[in-house]
C-alpha atoms as a PDB file:
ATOM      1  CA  UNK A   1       0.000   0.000   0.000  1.00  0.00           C
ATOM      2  CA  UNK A   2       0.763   3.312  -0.532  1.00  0.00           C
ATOM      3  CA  UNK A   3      -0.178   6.896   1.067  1.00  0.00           C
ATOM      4  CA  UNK A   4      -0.775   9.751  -1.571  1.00  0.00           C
ATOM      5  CA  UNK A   5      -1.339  13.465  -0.845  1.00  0.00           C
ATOM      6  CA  UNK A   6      -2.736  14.925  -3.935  1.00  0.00           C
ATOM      7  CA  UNK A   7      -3.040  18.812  -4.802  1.00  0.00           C
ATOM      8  CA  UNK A   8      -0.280  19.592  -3.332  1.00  0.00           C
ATOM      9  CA  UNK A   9       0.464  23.612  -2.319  1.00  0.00           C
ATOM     10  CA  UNK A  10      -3.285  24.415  -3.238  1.00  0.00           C
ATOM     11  CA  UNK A  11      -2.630  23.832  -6.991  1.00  0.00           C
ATOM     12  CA  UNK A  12      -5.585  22.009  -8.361  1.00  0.00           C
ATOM     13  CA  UNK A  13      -4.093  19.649 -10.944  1.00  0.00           C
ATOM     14  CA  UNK A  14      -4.031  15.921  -9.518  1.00  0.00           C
ATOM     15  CA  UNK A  15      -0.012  16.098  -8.836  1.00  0.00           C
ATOM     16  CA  UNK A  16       0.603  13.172  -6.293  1.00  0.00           C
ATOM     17  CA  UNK A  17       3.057  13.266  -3.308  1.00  0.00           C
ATOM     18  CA  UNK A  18       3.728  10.106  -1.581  1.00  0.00           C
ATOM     19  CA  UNK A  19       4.732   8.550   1.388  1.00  0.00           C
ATOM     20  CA  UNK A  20       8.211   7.264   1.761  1.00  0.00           C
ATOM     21  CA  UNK A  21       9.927   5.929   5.230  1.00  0.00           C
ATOM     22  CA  UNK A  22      13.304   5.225   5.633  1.00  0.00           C
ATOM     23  CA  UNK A  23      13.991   4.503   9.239  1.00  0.00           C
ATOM     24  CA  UNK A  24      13.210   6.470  11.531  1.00  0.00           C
ATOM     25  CA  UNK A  25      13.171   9.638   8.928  1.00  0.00           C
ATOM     26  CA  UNK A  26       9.350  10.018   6.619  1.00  0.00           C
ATOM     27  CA  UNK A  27       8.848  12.625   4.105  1.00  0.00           C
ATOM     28  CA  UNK A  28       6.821  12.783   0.768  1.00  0.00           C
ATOM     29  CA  UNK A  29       8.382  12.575  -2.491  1.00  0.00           C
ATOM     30  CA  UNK A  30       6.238  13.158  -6.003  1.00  0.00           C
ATOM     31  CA  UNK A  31       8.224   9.824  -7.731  1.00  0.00           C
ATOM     32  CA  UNK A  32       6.190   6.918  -7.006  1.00  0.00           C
ATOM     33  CA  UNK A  33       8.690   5.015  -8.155  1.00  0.00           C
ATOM     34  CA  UNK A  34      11.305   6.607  -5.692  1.00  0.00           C
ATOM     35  CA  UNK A  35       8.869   6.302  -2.232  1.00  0.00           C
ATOM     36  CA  UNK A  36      10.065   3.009  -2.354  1.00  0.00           C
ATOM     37  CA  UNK A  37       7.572   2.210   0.933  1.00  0.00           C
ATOM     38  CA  UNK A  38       5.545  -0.096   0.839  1.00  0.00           C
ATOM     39  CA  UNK A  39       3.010   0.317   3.666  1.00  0.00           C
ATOM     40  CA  UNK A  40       1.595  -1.987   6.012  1.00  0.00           C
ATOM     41  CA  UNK A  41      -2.222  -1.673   6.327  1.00  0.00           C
ATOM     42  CA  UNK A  42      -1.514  -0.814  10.013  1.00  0.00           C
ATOM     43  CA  UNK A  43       0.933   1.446   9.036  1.00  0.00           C
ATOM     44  CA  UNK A  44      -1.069   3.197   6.028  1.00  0.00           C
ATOM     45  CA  UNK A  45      -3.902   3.758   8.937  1.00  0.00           C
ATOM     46  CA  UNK A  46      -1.376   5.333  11.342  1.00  0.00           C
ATOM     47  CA  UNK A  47      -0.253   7.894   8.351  1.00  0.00           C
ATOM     48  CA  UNK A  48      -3.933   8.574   7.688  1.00  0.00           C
ATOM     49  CA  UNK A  49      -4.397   9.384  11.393  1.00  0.00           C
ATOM     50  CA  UNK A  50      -1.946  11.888  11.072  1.00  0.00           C
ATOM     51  CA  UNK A  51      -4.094  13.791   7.467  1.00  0.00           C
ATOM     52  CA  UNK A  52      -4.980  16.896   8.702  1.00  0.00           C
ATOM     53  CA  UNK A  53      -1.474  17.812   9.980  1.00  0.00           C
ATOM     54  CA  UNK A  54      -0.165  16.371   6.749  1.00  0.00           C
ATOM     55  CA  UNK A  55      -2.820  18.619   4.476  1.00  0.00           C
ATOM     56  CA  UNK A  56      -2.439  21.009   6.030  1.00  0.00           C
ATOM     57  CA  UNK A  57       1.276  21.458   5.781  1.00  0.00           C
ATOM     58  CA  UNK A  58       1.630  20.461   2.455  1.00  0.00           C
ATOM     59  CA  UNK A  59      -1.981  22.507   1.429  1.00  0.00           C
ATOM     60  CA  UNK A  60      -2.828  19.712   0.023  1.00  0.00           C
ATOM     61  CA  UNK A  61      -6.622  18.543  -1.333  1.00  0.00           C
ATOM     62  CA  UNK A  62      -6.764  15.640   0.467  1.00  0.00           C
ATOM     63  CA  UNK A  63      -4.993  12.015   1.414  1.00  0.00           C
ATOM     64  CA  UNK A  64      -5.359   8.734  -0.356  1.00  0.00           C
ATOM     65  CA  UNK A  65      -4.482   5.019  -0.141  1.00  0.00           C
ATOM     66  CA  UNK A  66      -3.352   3.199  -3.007  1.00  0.00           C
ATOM     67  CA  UNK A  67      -3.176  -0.319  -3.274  1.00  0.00           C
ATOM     68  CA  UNK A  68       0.093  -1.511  -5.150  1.00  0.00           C
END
């Protein structure tokens, strides 16, 4: 699974940002291909409980999960 933040920085045009963990570090990149993550269910819910600091910081549309 993946984690997706779309509209990213209020711009209304479907760009995609997603989740990537390495370690102990997490940030979002826009290459899916790059994120490299694949999420744990548990772990996809955890990021999800997190969406409205995420959204908000990134000023984004809104947070999706994306099966691989």
């Amino acid at each position: 699974m993946k984690v997706a933040i779309v509209n990213l920085y209020g711009i209304k045009n479907g760009d995609k940002a997603y989740y990537r963990k390495l370690g102990l570090c997490y940030d979002f990149v826009s290459d899916k291909t790059i994120s490299e993550t694949e999420l744990t269910e548990a772990e996809a819910i955890n990021v999800l409980n997190h969406k409205d600091y995420y959204l908000k910081m990134y000023s984004a549309e809104k947070m999706v999960i994306e099966n691989a």
